[in-house]
PDB file of N, CA and C in Angstrom:
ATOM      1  N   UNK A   1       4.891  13.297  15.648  1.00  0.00           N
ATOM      2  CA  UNK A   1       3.574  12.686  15.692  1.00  0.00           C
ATOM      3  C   UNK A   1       2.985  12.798  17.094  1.00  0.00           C
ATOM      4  N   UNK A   2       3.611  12.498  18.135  1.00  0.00           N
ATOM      5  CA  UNK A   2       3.470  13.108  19.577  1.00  0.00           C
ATOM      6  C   UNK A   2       2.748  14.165  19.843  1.00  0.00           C
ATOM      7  N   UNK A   3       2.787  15.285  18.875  1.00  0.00           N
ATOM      8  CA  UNK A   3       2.161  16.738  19.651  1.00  0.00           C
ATOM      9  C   UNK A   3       1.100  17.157  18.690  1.00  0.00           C
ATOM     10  N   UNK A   4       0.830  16.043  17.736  1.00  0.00           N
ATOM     11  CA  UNK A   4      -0.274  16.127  16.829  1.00  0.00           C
ATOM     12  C   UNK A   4      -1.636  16.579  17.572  1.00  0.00           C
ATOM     13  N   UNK A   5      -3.007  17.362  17.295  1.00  0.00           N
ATOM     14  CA  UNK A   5      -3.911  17.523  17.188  1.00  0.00           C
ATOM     15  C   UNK A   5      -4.548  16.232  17.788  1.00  0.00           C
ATOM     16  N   UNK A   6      -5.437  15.797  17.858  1.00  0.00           N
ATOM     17  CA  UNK A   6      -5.960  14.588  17.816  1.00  0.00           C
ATOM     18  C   UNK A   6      -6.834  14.050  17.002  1.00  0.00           C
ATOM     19  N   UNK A   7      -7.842  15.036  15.957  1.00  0.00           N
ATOM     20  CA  UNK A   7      -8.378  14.557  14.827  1.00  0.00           C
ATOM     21  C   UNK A   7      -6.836  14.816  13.549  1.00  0.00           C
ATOM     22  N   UNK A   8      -5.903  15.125  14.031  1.00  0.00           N
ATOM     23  CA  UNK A   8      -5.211  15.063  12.872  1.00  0.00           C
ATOM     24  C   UNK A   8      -4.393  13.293  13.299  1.00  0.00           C
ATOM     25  N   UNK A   9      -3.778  12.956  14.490  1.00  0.00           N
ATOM     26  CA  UNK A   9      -3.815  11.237  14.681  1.00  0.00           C
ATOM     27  C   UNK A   9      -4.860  10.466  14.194  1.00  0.00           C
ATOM     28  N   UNK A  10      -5.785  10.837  14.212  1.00  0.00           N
ATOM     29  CA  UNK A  10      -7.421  10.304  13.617  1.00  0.00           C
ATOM     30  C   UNK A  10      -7.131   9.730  11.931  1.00  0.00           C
ATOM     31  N   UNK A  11      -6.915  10.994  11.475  1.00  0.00           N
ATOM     32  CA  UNK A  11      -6.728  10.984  10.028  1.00  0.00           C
ATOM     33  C   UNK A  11      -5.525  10.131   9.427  1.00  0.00           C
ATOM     34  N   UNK A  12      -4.303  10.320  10.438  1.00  0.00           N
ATOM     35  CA  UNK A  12      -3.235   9.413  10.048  1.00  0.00           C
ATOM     36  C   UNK A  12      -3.530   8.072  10.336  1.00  0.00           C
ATOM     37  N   UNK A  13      -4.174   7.719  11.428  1.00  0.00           N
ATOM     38  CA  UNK A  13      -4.067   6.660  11.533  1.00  0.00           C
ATOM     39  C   UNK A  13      -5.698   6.253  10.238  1.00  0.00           C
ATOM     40  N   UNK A  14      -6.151   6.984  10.311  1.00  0.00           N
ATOM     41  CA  UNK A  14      -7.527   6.360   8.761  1.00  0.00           C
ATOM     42  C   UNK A  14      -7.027   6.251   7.395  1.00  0.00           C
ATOM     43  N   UNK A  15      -5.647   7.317   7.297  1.00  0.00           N
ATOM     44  CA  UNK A  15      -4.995   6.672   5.945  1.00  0.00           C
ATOM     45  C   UNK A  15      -4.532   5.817   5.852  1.00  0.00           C
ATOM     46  N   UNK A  16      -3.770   5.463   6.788  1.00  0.00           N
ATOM     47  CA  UNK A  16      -3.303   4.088   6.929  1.00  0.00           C
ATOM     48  C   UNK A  16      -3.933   2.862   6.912  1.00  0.00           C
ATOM     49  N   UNK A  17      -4.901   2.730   7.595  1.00  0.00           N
ATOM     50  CA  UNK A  17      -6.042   2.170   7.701  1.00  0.00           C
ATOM     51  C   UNK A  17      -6.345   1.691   6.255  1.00  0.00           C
ATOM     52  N   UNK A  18      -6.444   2.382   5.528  1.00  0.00           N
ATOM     53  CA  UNK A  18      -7.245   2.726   3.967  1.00  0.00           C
ATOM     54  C   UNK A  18      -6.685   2.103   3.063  1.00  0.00           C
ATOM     55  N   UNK A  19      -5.111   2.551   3.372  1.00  0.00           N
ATOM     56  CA  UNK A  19      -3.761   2.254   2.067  1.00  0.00           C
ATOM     57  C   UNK A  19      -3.607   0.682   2.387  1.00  0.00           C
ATOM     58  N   UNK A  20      -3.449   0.426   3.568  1.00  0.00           N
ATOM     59  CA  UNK A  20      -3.689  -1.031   4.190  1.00  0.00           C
ATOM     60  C   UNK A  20      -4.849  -1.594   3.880  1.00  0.00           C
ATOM     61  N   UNK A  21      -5.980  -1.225   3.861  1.00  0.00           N
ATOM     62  CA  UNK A  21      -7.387  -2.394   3.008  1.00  0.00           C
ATOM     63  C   UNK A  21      -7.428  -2.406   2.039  1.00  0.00           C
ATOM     64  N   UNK A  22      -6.837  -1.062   0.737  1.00  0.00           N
ATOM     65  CA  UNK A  22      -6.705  -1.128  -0.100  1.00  0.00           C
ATOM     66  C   UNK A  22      -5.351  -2.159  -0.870  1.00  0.00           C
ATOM     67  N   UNK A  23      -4.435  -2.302   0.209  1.00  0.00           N
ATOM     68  CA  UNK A  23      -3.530  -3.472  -0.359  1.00  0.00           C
ATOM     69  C   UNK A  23      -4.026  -5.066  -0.700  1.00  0.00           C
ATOM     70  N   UNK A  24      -4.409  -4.842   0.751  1.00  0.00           N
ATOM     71  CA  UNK A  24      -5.190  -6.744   1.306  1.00  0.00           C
ATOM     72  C   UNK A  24      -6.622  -6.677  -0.076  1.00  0.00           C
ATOM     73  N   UNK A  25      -7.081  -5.756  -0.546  1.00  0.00           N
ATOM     74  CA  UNK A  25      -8.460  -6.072  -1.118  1.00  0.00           C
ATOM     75  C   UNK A  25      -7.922  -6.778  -2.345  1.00  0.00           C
ATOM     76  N   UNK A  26      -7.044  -5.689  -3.025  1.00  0.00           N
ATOM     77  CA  UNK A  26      -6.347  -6.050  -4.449  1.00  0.00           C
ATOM     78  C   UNK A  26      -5.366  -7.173  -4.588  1.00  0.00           C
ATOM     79  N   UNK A  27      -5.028  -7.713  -3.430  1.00  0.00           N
ATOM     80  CA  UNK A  27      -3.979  -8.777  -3.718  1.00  0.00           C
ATOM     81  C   UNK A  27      -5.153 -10.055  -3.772  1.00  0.00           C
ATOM     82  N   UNK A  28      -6.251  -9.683  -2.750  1.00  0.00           N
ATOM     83  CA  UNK A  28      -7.500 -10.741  -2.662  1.00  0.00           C
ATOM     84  C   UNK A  28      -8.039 -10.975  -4.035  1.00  0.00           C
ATOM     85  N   UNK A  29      -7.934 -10.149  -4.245  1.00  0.00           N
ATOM     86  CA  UNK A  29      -8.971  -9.711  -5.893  1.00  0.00           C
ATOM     87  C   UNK A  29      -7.735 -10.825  -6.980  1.00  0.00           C
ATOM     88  N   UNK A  30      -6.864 -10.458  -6.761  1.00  0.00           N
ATOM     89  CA  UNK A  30      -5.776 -10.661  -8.037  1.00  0.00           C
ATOM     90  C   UNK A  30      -5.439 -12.230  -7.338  1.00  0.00           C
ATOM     91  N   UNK A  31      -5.195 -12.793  -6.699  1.00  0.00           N
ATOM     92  CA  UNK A  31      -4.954 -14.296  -5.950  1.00  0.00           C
ATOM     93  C   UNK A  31      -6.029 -15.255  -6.004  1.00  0.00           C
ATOM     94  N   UNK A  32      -7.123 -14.736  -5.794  1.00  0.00           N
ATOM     95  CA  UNK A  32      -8.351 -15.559  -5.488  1.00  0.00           C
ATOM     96  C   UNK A  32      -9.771 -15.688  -6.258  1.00  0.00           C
ATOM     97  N   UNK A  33      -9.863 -14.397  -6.496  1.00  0.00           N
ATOM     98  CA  UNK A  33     -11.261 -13.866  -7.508  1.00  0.00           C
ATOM     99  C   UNK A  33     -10.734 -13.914  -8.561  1.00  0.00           C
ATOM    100  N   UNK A  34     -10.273 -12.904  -9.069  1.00  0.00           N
ATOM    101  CA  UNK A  34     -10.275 -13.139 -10.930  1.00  0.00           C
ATOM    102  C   UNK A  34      -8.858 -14.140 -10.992  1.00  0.00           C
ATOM    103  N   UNK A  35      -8.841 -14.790 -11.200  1.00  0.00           N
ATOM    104  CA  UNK A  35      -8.215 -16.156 -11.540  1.00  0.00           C
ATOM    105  C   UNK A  35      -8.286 -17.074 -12.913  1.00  0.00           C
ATOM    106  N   UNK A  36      -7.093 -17.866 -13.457  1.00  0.00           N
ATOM    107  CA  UNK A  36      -7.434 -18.928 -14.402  1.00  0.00           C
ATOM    108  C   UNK A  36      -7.906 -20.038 -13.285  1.00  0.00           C
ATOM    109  N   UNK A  37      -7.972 -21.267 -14.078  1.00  0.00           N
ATOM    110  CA  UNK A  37      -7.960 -22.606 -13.672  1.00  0.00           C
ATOM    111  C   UNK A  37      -7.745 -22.927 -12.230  1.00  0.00           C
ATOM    112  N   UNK A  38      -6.548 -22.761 -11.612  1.00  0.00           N
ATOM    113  CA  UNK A  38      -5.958 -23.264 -10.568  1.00  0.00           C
ATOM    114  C   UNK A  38      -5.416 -21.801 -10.247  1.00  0.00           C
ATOM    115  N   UNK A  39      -4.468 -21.912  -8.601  1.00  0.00           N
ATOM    116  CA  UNK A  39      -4.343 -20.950  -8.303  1.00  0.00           C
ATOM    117  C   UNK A  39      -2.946 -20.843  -8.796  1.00  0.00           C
ATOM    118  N   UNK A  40      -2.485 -19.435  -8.156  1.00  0.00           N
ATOM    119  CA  UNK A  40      -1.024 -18.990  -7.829  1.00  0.00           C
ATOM    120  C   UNK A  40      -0.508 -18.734  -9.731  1.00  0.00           C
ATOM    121  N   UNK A  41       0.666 -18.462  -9.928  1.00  0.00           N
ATOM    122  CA  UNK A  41       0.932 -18.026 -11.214  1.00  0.00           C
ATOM    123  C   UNK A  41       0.130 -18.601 -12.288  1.00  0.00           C
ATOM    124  N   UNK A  42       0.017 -17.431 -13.367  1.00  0.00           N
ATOM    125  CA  UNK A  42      -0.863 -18.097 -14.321  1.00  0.00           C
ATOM    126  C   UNK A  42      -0.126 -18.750 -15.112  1.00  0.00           C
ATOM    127  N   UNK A  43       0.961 -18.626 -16.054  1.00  0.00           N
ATOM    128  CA  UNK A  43       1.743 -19.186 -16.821  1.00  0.00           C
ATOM    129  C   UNK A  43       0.489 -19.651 -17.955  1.00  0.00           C
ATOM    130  N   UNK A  44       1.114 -20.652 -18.238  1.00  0.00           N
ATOM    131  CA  UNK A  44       0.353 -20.929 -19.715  1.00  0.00           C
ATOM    132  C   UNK A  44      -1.112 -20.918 -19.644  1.00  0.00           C
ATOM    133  N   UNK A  45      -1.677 -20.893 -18.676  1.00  0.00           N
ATOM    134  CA  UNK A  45      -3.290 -20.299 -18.948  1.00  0.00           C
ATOM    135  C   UNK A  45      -3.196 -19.120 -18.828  1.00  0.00           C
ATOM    136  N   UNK A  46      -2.570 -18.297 -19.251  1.00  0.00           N
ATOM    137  CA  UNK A  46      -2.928 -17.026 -19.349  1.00  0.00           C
ATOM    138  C   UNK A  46      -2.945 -16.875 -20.877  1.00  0.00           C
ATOM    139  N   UNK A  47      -2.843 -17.261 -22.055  1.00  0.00           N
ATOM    140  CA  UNK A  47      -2.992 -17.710 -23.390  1.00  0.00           C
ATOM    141  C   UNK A  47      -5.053 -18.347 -23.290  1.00  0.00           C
ATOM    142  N   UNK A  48      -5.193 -19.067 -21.935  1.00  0.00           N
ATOM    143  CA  UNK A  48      -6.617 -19.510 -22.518  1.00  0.00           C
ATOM    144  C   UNK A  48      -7.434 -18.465 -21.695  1.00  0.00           C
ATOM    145  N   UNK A  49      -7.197 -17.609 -21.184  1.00  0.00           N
ATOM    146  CA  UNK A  49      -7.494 -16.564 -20.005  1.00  0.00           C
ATOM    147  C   UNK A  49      -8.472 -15.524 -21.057  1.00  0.00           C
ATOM    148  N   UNK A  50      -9.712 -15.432 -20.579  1.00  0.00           N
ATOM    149  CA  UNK A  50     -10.383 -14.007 -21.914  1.00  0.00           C
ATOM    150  C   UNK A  50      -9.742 -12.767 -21.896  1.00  0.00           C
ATOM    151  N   UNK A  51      -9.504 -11.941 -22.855  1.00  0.00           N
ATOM    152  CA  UNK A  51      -9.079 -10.761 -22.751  1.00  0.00           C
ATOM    153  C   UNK A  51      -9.595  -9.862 -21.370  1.00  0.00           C
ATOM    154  N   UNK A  52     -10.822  -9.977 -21.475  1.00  0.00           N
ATOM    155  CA  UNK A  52     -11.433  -9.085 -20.287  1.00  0.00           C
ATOM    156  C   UNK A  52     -11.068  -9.313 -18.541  1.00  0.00           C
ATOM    157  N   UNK A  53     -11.209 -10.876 -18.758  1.00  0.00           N
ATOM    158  CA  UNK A  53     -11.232 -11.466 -17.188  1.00  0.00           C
ATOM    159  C   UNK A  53      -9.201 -11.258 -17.245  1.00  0.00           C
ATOM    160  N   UNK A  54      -8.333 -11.282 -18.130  1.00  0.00           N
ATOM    161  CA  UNK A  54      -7.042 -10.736 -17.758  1.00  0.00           C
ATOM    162  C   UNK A  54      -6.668  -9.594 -17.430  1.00  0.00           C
ATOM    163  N   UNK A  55      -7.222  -8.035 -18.220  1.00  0.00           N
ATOM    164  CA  UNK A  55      -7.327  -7.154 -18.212  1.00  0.00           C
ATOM    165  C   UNK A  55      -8.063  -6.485 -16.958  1.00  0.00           C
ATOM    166  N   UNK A  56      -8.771  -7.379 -16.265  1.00  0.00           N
ATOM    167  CA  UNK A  56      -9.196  -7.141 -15.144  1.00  0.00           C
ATOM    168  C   UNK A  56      -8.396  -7.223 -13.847  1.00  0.00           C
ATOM    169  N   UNK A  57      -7.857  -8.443 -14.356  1.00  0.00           N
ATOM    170  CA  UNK A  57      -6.564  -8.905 -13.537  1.00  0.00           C
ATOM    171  C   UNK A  57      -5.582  -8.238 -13.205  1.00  0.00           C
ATOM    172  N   UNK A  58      -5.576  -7.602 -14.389  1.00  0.00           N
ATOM    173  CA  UNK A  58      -4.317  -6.614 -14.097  1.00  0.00           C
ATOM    174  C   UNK A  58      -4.327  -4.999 -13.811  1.00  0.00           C
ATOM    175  N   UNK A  59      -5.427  -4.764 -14.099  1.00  0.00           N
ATOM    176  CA  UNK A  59      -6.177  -3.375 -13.487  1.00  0.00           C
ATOM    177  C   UNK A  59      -6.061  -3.600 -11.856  1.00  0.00           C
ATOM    178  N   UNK A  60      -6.427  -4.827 -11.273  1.00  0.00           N
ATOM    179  CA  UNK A  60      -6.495  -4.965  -9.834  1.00  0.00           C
ATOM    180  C   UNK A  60      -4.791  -4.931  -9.501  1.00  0.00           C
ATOM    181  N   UNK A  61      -3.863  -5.917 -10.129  1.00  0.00           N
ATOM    182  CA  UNK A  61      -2.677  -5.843  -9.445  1.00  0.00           C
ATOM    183  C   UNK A  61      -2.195  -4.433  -9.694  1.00  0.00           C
ATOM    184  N   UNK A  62      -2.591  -3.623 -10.777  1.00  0.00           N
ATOM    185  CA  UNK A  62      -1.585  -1.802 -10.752  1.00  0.00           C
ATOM    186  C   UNK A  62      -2.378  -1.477  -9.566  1.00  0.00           C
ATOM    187  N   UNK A  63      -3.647  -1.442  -9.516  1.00  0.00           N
ATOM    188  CA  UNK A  63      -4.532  -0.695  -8.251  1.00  0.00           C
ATOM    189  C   UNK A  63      -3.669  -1.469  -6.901  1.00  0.00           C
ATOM    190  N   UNK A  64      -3.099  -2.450  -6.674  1.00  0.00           N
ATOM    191  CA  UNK A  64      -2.655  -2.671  -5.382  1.00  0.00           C
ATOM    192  C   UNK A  64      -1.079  -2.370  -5.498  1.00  0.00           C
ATOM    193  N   UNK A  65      -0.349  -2.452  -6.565  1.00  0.00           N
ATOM    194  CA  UNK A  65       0.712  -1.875  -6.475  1.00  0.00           C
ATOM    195  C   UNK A  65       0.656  -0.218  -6.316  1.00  0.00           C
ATOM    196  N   UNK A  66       0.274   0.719  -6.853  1.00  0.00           N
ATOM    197  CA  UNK A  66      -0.436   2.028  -6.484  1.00  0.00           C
ATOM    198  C   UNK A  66      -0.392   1.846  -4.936  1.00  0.00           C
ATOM    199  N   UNK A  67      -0.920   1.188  -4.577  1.00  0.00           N
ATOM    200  CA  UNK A  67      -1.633   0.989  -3.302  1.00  0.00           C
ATOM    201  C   UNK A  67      -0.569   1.150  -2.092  1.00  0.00           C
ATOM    202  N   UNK A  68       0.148  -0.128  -2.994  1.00  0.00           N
ATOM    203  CA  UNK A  68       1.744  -0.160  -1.614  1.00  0.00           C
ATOM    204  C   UNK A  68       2.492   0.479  -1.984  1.00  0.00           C
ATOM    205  N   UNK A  69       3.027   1.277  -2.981  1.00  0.00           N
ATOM    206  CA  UNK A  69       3.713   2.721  -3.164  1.00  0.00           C
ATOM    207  C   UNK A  69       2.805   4.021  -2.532  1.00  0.00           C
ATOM    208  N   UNK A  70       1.904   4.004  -2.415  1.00  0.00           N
ATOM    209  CA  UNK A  70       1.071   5.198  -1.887  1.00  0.00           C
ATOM    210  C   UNK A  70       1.484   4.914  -0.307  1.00  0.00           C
ATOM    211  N   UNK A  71       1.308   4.282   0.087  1.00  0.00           N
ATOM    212  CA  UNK A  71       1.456   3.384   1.617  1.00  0.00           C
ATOM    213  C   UNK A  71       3.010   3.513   1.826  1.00  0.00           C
ATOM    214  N   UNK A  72       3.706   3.040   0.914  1.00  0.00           N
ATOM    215  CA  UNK A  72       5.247   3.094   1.656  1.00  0.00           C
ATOM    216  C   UNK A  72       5.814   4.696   1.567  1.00  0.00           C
ATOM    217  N   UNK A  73       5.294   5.526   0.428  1.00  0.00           N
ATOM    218  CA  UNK A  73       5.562   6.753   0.520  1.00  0.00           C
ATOM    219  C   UNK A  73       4.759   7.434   1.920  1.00  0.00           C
ATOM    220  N   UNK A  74       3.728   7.541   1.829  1.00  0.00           N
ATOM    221  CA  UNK A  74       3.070   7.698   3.376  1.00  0.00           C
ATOM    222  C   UNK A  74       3.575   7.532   4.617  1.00  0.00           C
ATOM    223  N   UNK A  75       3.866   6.396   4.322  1.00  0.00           N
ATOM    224  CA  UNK A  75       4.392   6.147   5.562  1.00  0.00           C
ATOM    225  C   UNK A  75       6.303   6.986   6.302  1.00  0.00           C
ATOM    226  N   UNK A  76       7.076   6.747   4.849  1.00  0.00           N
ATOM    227  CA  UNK A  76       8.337   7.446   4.888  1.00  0.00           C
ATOM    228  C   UNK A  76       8.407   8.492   5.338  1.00  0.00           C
ATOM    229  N   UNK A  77       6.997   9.279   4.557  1.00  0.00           N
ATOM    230  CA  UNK A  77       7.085  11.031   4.768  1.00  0.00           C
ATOM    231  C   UNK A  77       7.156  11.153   6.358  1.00  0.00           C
ATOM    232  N   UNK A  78       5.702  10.397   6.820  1.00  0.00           N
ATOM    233  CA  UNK A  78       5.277  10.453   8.185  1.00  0.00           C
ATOM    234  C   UNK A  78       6.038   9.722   9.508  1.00  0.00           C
ATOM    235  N   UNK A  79       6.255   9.032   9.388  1.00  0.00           N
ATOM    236  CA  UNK A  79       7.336   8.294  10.375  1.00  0.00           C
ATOM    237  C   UNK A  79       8.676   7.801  10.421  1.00  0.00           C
ATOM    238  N   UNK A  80       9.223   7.964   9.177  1.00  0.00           N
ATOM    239  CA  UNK A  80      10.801   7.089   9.353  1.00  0.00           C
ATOM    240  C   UNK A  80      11.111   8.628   9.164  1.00  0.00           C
ATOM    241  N   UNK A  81      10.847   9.393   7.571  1.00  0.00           N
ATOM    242  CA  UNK A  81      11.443  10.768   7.743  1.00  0.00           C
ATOM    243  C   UNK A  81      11.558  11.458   9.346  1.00  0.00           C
ATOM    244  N   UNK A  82      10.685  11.738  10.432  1.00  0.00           N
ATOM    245  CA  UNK A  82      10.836  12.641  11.241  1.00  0.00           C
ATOM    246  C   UNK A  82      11.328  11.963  12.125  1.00  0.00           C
ATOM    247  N   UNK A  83      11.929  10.269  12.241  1.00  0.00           N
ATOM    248  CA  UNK A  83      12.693   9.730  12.669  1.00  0.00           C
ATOM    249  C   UNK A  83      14.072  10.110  12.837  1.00  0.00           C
ATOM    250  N   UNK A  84      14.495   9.865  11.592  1.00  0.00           N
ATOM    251  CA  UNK A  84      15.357  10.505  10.570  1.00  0.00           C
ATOM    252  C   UNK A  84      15.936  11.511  11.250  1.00  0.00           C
ATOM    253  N   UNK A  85      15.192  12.565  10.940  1.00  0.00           N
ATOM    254  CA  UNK A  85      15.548  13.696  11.024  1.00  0.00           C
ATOM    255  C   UNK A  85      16.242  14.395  12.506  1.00  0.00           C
ATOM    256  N   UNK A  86      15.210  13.626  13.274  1.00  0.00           N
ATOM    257  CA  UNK A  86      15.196  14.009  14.804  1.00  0.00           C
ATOM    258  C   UNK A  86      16.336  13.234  15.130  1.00  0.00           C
ATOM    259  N   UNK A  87      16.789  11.988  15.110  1.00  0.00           N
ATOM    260  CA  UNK A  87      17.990  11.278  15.610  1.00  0.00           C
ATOM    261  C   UNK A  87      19.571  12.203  14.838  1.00  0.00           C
ATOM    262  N   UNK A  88      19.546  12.468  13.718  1.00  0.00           N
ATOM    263  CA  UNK A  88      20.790  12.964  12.986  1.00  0.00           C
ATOM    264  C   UNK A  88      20.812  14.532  13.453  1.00  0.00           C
ATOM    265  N   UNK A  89      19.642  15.164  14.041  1.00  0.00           N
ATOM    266  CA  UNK A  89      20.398  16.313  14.371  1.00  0.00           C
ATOM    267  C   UNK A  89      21.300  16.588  14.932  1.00  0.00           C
ATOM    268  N   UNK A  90      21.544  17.891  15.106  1.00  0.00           N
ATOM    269  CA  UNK A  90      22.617  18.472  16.018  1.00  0.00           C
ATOM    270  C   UNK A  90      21.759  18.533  17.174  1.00  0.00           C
ATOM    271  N   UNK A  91      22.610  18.259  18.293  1.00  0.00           N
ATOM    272  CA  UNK A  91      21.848  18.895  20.302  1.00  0.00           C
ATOM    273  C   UNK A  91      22.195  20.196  19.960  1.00  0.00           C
ATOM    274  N   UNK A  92      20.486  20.435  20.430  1.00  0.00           N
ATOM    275  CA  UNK A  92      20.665  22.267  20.551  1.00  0.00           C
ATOM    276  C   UNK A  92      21.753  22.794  21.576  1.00  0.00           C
ATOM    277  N   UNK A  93      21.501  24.200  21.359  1.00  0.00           N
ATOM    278  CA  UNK A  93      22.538  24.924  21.968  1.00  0.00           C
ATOM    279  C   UNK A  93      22.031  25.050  23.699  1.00  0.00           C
ATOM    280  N   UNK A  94      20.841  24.650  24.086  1.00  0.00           N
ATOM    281  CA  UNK A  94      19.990  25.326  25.086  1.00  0.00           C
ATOM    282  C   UNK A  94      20.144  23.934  26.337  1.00  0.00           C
ATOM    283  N   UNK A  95      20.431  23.347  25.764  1.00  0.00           N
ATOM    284  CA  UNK A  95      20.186  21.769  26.295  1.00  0.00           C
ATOM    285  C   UNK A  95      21.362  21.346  27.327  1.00  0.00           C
TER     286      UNK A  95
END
């Protein structure tokens, strides 16, 4: 990541950026906005919950789960992988 371009740091750091607002929006959405009665688990109001306003509900929590699998894969590829990789090598021969 060091010898990156600098509109290509740009871009990594704007996906991130992205996969990260896209987490915080959908957990907002699914916690606070579309809601039964009271907060935090629905449990038995989810029986008095309308089909639509649930179905909505749950369109938002796959969109933020999506969200933090897109994000933790992202992130693996880009920083722990070349972590990874670079600590377990072999020392070159030149060194």
């Amino acid at each position: 990541m060091k010898n990156l371009p600098g509109f290509l740091k740009a871009l990594h750091w704007l996906i991130v950026i992205n996969l990260v607002i896209q987490v915080l929006y959908g957990a907002y959405m699914v916690f606070f906005v579309v809601t039964g009665e009271g907060s935090g688990p629905l449990w038995g109001q989810a029986l008095d919950m309308p089909f639509e306003k649930m179905v909505t509900r749950r369109l938002y929590a796959l969109e933020t789960w999506v969200a933090i699998v897109g994000l933790s894969l992202y992130l693996g590829l880009t920083e722990i992988l070349p972590r990874l990789l670079k600590t377990n090598s072999p020392p070159s021969e030149n060194s």
